[in-house]
Protein backbone atom coordinates (compact mmCIF):
# COMPACT_ATOMS: atom_id res chain seq x y z
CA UNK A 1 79.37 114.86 94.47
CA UNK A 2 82.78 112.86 95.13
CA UNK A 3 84.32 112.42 98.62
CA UNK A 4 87.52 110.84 99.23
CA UNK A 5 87.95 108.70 102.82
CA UNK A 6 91.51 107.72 103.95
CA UNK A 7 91.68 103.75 103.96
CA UNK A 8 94.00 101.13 105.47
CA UNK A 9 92.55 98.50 103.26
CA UNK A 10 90.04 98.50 99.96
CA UNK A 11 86.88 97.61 102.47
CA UNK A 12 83.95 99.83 102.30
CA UNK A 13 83.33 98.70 106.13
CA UNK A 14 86.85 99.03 107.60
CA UNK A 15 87.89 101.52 109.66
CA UNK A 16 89.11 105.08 108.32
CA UNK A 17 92.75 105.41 108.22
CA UNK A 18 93.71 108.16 110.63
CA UNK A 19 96.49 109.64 108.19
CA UNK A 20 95.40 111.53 105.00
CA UNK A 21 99.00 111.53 103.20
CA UNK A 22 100.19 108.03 104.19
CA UNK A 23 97.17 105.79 103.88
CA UNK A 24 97.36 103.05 101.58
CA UNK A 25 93.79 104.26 100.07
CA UNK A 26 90.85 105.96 99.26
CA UNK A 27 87.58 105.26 98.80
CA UNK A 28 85.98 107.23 96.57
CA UNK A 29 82.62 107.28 97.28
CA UNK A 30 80.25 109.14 94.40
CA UNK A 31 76.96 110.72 96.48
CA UNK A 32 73.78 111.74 94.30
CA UNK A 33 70.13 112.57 96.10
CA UNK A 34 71.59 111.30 99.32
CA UNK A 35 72.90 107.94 98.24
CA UNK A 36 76.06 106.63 97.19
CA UNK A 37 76.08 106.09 93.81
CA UNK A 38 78.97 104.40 93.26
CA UNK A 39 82.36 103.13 94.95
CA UNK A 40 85.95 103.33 93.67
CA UNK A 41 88.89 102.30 95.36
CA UNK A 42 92.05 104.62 94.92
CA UNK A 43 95.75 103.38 95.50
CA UNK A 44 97.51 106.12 97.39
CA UNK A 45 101.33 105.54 95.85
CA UNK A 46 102.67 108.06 98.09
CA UNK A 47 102.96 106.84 101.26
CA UNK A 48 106.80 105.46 101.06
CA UNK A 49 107.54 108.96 100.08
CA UNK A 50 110.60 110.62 102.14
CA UNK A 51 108.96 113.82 102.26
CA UNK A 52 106.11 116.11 100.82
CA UNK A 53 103.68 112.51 101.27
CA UNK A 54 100.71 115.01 102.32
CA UNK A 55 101.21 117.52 99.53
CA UNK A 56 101.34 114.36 96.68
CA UNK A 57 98.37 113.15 97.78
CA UNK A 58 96.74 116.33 97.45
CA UNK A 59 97.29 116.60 94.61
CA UNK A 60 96.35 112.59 93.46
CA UNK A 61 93.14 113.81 95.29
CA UNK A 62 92.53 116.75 93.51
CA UNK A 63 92.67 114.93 90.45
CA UNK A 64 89.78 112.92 91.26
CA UNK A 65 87.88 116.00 91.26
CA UNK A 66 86.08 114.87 94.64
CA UNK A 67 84.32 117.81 96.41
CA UNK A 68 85.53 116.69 99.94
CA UNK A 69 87.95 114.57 102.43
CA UNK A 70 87.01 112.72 105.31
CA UNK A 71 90.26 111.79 106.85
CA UNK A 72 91.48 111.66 110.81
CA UNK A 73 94.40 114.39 110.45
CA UNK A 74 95.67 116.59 107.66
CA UNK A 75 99.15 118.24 107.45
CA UNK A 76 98.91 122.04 107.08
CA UNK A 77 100.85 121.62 103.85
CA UNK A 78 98.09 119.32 102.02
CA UNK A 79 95.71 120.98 104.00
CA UNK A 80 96.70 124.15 102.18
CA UNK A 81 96.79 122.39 98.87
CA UNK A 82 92.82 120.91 99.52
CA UNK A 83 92.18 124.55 100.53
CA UNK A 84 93.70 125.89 97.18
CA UNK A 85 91.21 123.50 95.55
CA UNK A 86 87.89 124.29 97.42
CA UNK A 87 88.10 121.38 99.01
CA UNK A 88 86.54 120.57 102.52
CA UNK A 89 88.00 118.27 104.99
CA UNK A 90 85.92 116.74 107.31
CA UNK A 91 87.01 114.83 110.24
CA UNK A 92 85.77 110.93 110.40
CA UNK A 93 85.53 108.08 112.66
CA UNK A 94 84.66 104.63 112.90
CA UNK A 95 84.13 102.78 109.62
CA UNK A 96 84.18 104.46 105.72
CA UNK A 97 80.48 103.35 105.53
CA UNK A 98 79.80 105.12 108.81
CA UNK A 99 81.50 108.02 107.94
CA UNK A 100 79.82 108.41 104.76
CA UNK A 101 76.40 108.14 106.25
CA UNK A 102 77.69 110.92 108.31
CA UNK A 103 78.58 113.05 105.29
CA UNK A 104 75.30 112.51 103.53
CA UNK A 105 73.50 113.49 106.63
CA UNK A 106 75.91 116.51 107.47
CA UNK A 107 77.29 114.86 110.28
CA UNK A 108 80.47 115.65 110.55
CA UNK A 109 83.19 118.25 111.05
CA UNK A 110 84.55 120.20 109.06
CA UNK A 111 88.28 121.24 109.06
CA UNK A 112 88.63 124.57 108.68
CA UNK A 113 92.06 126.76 106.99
């Protein structure tokens, strides 16, 4: 399973960035039998956007084909576009590796429509 976390920088043990459409990344983090798998770091070119930020990166996200979103706060608009795609949105805090043990050991929670 993939799960995207909102990033101010490209570090694994930084802290989550509390905005889903305007941080400057993602980790994606790949989870299999508990574990993460492997790491990939995702340039979010949206955020200088004038409008519709949240909705782009919805869609950049979707096309990852991750499974779920840890972020601090989703838009209703992108949060309607994760939605569309089965995707859950989970609220995080702290660091990306924090939040990911979190995930793996159902942790967190979830955003709901």
């Amino acid at each position: 399973m993939k799960i995207a976390i909102s990033s101010k920088t490209k570090d694994i043990n930084d802290k989550i960035d509390e905005t889903f459409g305007r941080c400057p990344y993602f980790i994606i983090a790949e989870i299999k039998d508990k574990k993460i798998e492997k790491i990939e770091v995702m340039e979010n070119k949206n955020i200088n956007q004038t409008t519709g930020a949240g909705v782009s990166t919805a869609q950049l996200v979707t096309e990852k084909e991750v499974k779920a979103v840890i972020t601090g706060n989703v838009g209703p608009r992108a949060l309607d576009v994760l939605n569309q795609f089965n995707i859950k949105i989970y609220i995080g805090k702290g660091t990306i590796k924090e939040a990911i043990d979190s995930f793996i050991n159902n942790e967190l929670e979830e955003i709901k429509k």
